[in-house]
C-alpha atoms as a PDB file:
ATOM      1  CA  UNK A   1    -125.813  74.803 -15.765  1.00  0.00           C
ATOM      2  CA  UNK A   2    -129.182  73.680 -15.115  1.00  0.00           C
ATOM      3  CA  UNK A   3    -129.764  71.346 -11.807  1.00  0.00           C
ATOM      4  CA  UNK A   4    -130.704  68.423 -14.003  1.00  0.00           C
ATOM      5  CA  UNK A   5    -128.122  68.846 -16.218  1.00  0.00           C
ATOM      6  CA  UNK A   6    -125.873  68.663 -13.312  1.00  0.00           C
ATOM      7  CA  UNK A   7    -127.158  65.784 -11.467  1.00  0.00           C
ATOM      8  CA  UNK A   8    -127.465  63.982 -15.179  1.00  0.00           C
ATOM      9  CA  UNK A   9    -123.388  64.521 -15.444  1.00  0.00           C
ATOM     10  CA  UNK A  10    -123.090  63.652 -11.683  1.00  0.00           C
ATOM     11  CA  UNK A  11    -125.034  60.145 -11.816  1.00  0.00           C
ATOM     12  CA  UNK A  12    -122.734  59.690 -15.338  1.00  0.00           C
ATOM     13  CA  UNK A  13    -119.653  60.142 -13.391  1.00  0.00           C
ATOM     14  CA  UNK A  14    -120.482  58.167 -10.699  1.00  0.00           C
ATOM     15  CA  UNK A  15    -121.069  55.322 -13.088  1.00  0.00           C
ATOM     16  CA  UNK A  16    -118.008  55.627 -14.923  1.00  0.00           C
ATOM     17  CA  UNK A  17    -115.982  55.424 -11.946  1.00  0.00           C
ATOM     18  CA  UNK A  18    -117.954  52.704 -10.567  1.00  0.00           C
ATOM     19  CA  UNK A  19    -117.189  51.059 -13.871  1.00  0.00           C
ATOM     20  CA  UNK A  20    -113.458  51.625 -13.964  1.00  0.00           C
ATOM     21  CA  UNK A  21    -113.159  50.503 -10.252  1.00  0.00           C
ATOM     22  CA  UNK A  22    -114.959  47.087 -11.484  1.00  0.00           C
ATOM     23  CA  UNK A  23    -112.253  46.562 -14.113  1.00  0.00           C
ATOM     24  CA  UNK A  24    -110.029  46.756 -12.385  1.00  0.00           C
ATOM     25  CA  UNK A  25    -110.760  45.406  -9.162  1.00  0.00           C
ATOM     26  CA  UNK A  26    -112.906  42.494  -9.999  1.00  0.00           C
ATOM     27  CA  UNK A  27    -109.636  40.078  -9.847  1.00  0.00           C
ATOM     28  CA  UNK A  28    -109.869  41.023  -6.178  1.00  0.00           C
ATOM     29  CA  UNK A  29    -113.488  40.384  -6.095  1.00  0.00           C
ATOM     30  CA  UNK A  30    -113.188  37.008  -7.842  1.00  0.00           C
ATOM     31  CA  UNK A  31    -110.248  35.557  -6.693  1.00  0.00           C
ATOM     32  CA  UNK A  32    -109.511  34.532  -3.115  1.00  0.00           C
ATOM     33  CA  UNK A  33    -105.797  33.130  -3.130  1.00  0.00           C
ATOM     34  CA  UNK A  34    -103.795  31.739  -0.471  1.00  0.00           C
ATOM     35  CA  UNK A  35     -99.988  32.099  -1.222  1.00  0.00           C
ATOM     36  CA  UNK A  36     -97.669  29.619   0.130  1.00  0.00           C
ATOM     37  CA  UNK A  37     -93.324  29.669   0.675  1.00  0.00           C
ATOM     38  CA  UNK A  38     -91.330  27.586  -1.986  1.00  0.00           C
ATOM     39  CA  UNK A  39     -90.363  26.288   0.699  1.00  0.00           C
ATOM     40  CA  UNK A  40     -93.466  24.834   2.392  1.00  0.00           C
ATOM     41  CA  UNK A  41     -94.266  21.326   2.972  1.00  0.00           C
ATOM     42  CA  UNK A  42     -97.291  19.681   1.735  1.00  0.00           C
ATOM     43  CA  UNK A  43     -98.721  16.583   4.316  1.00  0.00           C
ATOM     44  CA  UNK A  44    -101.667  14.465   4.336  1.00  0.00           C
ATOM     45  CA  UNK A  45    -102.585  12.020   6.824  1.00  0.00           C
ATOM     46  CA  UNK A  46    -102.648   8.496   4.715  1.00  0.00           C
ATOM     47  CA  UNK A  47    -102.432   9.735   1.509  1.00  0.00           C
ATOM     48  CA  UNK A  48     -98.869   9.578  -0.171  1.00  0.00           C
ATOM     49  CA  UNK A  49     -98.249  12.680  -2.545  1.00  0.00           C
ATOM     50  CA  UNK A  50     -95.650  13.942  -4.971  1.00  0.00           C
ATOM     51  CA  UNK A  51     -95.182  17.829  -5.694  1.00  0.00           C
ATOM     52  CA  UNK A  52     -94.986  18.778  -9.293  1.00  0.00           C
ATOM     53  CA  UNK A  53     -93.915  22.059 -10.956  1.00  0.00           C
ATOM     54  CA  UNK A  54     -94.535  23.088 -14.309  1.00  0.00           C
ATOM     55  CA  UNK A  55     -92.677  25.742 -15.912  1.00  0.00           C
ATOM     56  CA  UNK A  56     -95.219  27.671 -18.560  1.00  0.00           C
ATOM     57  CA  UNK A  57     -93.383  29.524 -22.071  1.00  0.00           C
ATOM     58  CA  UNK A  58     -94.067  32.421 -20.397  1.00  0.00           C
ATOM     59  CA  UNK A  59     -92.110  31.924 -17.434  1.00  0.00           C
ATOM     60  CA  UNK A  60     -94.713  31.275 -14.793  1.00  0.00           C
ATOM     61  CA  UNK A  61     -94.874  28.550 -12.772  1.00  0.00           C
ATOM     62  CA  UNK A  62     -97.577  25.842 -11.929  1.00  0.00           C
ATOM     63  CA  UNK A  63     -97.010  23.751  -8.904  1.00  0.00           C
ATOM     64  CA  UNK A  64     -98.931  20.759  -8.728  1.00  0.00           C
ATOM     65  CA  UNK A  65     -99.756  18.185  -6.192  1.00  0.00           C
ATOM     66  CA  UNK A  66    -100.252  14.259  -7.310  1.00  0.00           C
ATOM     67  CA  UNK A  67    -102.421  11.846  -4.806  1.00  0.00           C
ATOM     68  CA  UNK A  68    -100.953   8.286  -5.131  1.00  0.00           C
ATOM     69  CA  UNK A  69    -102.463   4.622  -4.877  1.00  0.00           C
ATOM     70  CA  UNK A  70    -101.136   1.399  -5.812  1.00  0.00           C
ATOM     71  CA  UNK A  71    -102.565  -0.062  -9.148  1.00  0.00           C
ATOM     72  CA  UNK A  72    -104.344   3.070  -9.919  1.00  0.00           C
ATOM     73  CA  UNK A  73    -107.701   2.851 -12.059  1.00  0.00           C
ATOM     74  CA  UNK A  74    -107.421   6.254 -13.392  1.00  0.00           C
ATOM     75  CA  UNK A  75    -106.379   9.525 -12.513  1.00  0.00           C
ATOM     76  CA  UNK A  76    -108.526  12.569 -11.746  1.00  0.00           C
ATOM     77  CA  UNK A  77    -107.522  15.906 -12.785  1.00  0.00           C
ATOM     78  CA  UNK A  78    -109.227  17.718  -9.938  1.00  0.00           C
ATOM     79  CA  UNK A  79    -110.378  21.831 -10.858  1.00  0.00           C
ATOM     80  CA  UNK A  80    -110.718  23.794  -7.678  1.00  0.00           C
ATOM     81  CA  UNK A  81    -112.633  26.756  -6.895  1.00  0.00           C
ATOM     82  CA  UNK A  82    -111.740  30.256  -6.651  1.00  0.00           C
ATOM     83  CA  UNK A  83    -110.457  31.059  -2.851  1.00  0.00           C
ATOM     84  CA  UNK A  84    -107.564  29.191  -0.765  1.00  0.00           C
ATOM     85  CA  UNK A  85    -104.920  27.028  -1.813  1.00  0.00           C
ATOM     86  CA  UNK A  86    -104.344  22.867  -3.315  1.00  0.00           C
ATOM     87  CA  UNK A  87    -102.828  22.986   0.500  1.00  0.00           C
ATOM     88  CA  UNK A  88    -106.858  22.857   1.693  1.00  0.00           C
ATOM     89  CA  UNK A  89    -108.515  21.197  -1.625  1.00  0.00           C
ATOM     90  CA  UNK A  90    -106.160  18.336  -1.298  1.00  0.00           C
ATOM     91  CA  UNK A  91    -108.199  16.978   1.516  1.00  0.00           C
ATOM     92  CA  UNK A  92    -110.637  16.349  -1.063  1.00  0.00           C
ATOM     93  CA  UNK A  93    -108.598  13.686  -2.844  1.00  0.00           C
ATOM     94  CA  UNK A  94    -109.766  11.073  -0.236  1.00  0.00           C
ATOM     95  CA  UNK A  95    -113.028  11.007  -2.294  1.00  0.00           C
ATOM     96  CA  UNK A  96    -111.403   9.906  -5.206  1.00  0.00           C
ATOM     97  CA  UNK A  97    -108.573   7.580  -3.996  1.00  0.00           C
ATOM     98  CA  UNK A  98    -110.547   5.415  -1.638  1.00  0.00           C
ATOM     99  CA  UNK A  99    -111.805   4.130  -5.195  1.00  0.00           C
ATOM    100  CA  UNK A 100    -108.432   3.143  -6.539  1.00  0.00           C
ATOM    101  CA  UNK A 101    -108.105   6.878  -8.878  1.00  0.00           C
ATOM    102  CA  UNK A 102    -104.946   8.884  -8.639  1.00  0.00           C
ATOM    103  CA  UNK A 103    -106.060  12.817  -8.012  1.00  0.00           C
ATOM    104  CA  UNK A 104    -103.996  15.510  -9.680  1.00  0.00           C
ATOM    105  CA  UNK A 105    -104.317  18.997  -8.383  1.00  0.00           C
ATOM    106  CA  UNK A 106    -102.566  22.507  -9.488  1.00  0.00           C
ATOM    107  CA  UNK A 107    -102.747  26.005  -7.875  1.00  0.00           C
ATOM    108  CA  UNK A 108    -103.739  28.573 -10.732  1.00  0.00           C
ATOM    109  CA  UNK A 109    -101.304  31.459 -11.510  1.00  0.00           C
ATOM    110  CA  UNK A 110    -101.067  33.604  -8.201  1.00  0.00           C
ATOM    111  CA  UNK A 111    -102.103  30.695  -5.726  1.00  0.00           C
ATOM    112  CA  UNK A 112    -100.085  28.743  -3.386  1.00  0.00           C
ATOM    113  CA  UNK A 113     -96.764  28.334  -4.916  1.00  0.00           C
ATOM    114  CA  UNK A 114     -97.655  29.170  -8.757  1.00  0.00           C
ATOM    115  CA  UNK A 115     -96.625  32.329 -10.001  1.00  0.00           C
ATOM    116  CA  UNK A 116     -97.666  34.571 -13.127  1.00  0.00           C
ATOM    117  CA  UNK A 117    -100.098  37.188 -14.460  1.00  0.00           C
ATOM    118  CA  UNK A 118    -103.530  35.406 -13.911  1.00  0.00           C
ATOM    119  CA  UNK A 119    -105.986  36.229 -17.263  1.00  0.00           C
ATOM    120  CA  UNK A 120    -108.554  33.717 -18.405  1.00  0.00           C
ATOM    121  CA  UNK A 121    -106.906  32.709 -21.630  1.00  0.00           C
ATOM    122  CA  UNK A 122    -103.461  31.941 -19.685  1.00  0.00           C
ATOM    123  CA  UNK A 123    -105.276  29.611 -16.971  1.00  0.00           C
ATOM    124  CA  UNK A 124    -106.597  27.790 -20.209  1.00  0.00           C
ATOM    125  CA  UNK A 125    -103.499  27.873 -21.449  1.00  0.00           C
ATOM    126  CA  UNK A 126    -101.656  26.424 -18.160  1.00  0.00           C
ATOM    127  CA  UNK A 127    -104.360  23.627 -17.366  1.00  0.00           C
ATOM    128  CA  UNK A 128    -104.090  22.230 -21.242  1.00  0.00           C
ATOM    129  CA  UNK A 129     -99.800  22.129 -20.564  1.00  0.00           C
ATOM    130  CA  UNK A 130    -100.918  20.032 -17.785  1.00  0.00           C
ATOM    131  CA  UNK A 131    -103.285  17.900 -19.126  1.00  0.00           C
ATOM    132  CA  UNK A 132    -100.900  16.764 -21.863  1.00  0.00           C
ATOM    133  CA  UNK A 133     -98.308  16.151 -19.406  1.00  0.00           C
ATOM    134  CA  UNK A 134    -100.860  13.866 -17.564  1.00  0.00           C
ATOM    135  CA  UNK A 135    -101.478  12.412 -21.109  1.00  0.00           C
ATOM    136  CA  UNK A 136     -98.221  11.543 -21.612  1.00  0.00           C
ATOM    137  CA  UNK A 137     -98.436   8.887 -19.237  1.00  0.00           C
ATOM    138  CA  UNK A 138    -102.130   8.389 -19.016  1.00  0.00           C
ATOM    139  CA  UNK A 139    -104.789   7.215 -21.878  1.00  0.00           C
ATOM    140  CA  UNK A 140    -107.121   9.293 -21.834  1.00  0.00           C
ATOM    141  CA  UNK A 141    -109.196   6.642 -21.322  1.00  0.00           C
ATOM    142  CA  UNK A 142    -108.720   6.975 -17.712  1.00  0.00           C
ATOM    143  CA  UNK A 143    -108.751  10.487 -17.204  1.00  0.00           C
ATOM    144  CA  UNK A 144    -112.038  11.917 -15.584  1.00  0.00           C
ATOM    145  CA  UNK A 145    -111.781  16.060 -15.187  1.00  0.00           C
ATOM    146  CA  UNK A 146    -113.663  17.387 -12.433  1.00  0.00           C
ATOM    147  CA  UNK A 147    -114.527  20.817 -11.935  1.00  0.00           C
ATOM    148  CA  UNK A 148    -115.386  22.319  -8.727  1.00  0.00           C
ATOM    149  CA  UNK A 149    -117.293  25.664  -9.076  1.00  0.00           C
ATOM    150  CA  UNK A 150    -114.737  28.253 -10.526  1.00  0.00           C
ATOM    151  CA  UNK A 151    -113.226  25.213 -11.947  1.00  0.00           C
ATOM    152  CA  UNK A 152    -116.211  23.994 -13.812  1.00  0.00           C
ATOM    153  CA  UNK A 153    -115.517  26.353 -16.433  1.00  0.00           C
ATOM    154  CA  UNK A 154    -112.219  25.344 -17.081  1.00  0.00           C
ATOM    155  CA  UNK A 155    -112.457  21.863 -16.431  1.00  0.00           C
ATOM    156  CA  UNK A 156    -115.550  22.068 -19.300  1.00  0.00           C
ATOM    157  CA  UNK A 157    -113.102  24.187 -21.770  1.00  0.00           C
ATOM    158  CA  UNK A 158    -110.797  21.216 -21.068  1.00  0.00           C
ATOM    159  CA  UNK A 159    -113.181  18.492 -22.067  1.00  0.00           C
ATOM    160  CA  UNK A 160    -114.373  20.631 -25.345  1.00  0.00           C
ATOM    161  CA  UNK A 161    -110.527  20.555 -27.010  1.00  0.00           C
ATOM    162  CA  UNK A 162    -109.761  16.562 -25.585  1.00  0.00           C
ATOM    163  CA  UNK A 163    -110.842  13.573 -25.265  1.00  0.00           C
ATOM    164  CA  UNK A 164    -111.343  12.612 -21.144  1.00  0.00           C
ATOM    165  CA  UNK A 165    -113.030   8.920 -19.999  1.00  0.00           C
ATOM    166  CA  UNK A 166    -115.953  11.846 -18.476  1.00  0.00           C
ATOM    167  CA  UNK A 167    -116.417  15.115 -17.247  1.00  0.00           C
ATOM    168  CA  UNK A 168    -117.934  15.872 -13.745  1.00  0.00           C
ATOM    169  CA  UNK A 169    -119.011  19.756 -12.745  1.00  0.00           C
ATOM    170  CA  UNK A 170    -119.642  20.032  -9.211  1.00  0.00           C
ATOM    171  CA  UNK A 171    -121.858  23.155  -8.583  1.00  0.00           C
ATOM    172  CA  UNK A 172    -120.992  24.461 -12.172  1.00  0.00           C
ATOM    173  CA  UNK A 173    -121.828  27.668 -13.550  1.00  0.00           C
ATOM    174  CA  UNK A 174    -123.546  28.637 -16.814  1.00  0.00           C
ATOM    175  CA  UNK A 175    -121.517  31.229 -17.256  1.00  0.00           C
ATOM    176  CA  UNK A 176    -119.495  34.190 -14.959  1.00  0.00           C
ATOM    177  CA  UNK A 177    -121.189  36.985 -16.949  1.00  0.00           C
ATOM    178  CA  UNK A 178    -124.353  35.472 -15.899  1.00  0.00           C
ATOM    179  CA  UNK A 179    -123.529  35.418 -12.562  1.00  0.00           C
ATOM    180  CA  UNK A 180    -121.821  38.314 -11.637  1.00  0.00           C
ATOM    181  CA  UNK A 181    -125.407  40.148 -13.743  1.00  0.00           C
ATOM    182  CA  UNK A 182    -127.183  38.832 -10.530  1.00  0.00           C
ATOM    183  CA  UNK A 183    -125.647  41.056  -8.421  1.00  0.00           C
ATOM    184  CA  UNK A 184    -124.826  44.127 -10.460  1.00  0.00           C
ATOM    185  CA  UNK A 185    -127.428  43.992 -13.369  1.00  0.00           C
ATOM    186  CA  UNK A 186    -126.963  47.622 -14.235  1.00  0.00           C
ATOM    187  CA  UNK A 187    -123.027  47.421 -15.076  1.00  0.00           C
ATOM    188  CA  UNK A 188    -122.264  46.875 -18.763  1.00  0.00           C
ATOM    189  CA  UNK A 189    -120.394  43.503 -17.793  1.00  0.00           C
ATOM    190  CA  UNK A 190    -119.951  42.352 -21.398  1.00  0.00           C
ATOM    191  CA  UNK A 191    -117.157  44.991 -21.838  1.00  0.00           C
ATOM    192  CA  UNK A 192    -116.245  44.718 -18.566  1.00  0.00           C
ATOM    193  CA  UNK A 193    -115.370  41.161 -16.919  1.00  0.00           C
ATOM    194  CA  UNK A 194    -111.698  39.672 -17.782  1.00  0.00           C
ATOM    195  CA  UNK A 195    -113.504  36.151 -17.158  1.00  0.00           C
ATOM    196  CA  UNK A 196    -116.701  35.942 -18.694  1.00  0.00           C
ATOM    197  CA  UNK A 197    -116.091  32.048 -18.591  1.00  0.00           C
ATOM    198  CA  UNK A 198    -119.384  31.235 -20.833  1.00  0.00           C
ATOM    199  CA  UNK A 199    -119.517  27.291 -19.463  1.00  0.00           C
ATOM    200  CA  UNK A 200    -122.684  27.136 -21.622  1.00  0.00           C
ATOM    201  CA  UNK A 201    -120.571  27.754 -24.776  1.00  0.00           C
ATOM    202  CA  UNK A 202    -117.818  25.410 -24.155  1.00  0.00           C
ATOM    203  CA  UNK A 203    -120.188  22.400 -23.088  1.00  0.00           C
ATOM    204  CA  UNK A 204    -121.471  22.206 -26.982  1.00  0.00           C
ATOM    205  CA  UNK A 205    -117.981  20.467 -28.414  1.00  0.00           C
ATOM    206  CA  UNK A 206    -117.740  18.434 -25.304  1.00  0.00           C
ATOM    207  CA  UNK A 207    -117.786  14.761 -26.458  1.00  0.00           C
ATOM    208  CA  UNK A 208    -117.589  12.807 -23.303  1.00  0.00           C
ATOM    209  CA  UNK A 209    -120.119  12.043 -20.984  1.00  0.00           C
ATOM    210  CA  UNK A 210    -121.032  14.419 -18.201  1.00  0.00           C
ATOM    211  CA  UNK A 211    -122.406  14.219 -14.849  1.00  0.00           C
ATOM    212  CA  UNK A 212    -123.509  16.847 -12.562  1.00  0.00           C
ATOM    213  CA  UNK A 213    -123.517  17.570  -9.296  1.00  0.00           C
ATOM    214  CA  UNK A 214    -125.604  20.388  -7.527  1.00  0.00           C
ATOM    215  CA  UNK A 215    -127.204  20.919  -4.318  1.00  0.00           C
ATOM    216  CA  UNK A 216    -130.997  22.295  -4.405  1.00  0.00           C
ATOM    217  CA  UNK A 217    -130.116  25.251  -1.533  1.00  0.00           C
ATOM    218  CA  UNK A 218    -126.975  26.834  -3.407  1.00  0.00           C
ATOM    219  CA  UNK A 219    -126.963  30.188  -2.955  1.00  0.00           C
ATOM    220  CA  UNK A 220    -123.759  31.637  -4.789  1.00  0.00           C
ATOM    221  CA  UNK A 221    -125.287  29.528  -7.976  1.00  0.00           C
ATOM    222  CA  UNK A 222    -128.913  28.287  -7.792  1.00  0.00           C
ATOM    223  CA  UNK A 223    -129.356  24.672  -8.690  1.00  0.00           C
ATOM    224  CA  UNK A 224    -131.687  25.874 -11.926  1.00  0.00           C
ATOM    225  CA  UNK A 225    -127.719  26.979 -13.763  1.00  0.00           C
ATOM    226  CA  UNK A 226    -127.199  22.967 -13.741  1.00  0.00           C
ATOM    227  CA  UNK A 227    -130.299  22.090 -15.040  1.00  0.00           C
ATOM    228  CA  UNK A 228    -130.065  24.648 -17.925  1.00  0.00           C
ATOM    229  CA  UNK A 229    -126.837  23.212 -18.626  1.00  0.00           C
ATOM    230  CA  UNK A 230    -128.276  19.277 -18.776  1.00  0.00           C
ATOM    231  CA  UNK A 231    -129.974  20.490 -21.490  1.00  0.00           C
ATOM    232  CA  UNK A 232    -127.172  21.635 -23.458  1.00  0.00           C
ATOM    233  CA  UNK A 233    -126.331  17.457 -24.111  1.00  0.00           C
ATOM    234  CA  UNK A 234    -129.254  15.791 -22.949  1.00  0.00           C
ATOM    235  CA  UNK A 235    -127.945  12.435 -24.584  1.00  0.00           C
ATOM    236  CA  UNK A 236    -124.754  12.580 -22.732  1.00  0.00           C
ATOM    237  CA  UNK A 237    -125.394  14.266 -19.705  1.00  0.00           C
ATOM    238  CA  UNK A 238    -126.779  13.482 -16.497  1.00  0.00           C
ATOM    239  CA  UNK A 239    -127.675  15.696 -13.370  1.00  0.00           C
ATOM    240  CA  UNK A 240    -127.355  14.620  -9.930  1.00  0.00           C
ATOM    241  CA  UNK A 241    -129.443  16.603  -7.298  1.00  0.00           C
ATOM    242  CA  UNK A 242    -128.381  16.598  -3.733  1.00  0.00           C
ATOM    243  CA  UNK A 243    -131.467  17.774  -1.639  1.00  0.00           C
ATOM    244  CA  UNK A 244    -130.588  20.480   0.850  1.00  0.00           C
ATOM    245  CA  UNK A 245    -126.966  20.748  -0.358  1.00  0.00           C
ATOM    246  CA  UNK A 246    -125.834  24.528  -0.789  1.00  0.00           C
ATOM    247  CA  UNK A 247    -122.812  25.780  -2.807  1.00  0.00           C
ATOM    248  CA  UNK A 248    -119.939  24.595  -0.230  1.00  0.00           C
ATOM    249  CA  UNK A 249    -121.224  21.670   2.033  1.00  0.00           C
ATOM    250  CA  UNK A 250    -121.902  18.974  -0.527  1.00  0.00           C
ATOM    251  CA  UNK A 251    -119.230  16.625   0.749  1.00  0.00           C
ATOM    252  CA  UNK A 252    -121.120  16.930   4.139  1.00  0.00           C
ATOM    253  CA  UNK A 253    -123.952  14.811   2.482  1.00  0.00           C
ATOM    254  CA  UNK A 254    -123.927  11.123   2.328  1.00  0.00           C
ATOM    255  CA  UNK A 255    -126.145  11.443  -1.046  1.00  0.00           C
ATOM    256  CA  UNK A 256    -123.013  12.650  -2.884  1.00  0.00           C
ATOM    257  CA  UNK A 257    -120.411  10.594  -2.152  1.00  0.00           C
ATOM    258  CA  UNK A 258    -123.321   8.054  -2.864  1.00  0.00           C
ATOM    259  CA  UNK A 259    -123.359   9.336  -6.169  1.00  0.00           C
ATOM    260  CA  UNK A 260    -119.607  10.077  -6.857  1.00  0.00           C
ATOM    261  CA  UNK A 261    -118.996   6.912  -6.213  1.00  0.00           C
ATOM    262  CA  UNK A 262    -121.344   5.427  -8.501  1.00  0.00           C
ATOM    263  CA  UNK A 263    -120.174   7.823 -11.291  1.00  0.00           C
ATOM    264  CA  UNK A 264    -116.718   6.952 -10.957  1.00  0.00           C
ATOM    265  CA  UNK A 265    -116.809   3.400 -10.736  1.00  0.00           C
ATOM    266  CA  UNK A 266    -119.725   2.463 -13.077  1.00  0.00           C
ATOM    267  CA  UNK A 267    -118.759   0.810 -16.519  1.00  0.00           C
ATOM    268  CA  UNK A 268    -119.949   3.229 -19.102  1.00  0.00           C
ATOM    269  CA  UNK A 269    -122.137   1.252 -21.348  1.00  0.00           C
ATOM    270  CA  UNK A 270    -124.825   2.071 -24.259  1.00  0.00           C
ATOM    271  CA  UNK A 271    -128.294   0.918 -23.176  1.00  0.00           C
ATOM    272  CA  UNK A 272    -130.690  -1.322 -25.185  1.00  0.00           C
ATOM    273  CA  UNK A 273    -133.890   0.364 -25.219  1.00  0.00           C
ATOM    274  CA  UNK A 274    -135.043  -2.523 -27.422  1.00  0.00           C
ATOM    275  CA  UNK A 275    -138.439  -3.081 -26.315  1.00  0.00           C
ATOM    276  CA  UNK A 276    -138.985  -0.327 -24.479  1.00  0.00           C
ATOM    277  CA  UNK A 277    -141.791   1.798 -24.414  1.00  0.00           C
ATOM    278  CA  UNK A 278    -139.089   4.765 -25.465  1.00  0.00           C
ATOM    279  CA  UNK A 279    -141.124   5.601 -28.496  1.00  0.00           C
ATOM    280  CA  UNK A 280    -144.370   5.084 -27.087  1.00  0.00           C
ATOM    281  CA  UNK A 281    -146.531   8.504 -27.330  1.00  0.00           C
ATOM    282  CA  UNK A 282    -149.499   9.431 -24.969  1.00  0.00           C
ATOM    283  CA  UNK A 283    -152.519  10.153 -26.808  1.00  0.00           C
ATOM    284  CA  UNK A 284    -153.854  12.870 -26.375  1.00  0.00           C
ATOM    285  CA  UNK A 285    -157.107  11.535 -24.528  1.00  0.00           C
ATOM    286  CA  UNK A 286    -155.027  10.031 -22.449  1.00  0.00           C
ATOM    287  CA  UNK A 287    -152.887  13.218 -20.964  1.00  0.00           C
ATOM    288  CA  UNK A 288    -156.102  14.896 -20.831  1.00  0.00           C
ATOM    289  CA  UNK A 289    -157.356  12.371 -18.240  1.00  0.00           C
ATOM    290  CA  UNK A 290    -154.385  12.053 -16.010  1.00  0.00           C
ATOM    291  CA  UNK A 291    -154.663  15.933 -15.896  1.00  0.00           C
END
């Protein structure tokens, strides 16, 4: 066997294995859980909660955790990212309480206290069981979805097959295939990745309006993956930019609870551009002066 022959076969074995590792690793890679006892003992300094768990029709369970106020507005139902537990998001569901909205979190499948075989099309599966058992009680009316990074996706596939009062993405992604290509653009990801989570497809059949949060400095997913997605529903949506903010430190900014705030309590109303100068065009001579 020639020496190029060899070191041809060599670099092809080396990037079949690295493949095959990938596969079946990359729920290791992805994933960041924090498992918790049955028995454990959620607490929250002024905030009263109630533990929920949902049994799936395949067995698993989904344990929930419900944020409670007194003449609620609305109730969030709050998509965490992809590490820890709802024992260290739930601190988060001061930001949406202090305005009079219940918060409704879950653990996915392997998290905390929920159980079962984690794929992409059961999480889907598990958050929409959820969802109707929030809309059971709730109009939808007054359900926001908010998705926090790994959560974006899901909380967008959420808002594509329902109707929710709005749909907020907090650092989204435009899609997990896209991302995870950053960092190993030479793998064949499209046959690869379990959770290709394409955000970018999902958005299209989402009716509600959406608002978007993303910090400028985000490293993990660059600001620019928000404003590709504005585009998406320009009509509907609206991006929020938080100057300096990077992919885990936005609640450290005064700017967005500034602008959570005035997403979540603003009346959602159609604007009269009626005598506006909305269909006003520049001529021409005109751009070619300002330039």
């Amino acid at each position: 066997m020639s020496n190029w022959l060899y070191i041809v076969l060599l670099i092809l074995g080396a990037y079949i294995a690295i493949s095959v590792l990938l596969y079946f690793l990359q729920d290791y890679l992805m994933f960041k859980p924090e498992k918790l006892p049955k028995d454990f003992q959620f607490f929250y300094e002024n905030q009263e909660t109630e533990e929920y768990n949902v049994v799936t029709r395949d067995g698993a369970t989904i344990n929930g955790l419900r944020f409670k106020v007194s003449q609620p507005k609305g109730i969030v139902f709050y998509l965490k990212g992809n590490s820890k537990s709802i024992k260290g998001w739930g601190k988060f569901a001061v930001d949406f309480t202090r305005h009079g909205y219940e918060v409704f979190m879950v653990d996915y499948r392997g998290f905390g206290k929920s159980t079962g075989r984690r794929t992409q099309k059961a999480i889907k599966r598990d958050l929409q069981l959820v969802y109707d058992q929030i809309r059971e009680k709730v109009d939808e009316k007054y359900i926001i979805l908010y998705g926090r990074s790994l959560g974006s996706g899901f909380a967008t596939k959420l808002a594509s097959m329902n109707n929710p009062k709005m749909l907020i993405l907090d650092a989204p992604y435009y899609s997990l295939s896209k991302v995870a290509k950053k960092y190993i653009p030479f793998m064949p990801l499209s046959l690869l990745i379990k959770f290709p989570m394409p955000t970018y497809k999902w958005m299209k059949y989402v009716n509600c309006p959406v608002h978007i949060l993303h910090g400028t400095d985000d490293k993990l997913i660059p600001y620019r993956t928000s404003v590709k997605l504005s585009k998406i529903k320009p009509n509907s949506t609206r991006l929020y930019t938080i100057i300096g903010g990077g992919h885990k430190n936005l609640n450290t900014f005064e700017s967005y609870h500034k602008m959570l705030g005035e997403i979540i309590t603003s009346k959602l109303e159609k604007m009269n551009l009626e005598g506006s100068s909305i269909h006003l065009k520049h001529r021409k001579r005109d751009i070619d002066e300002k330039a």
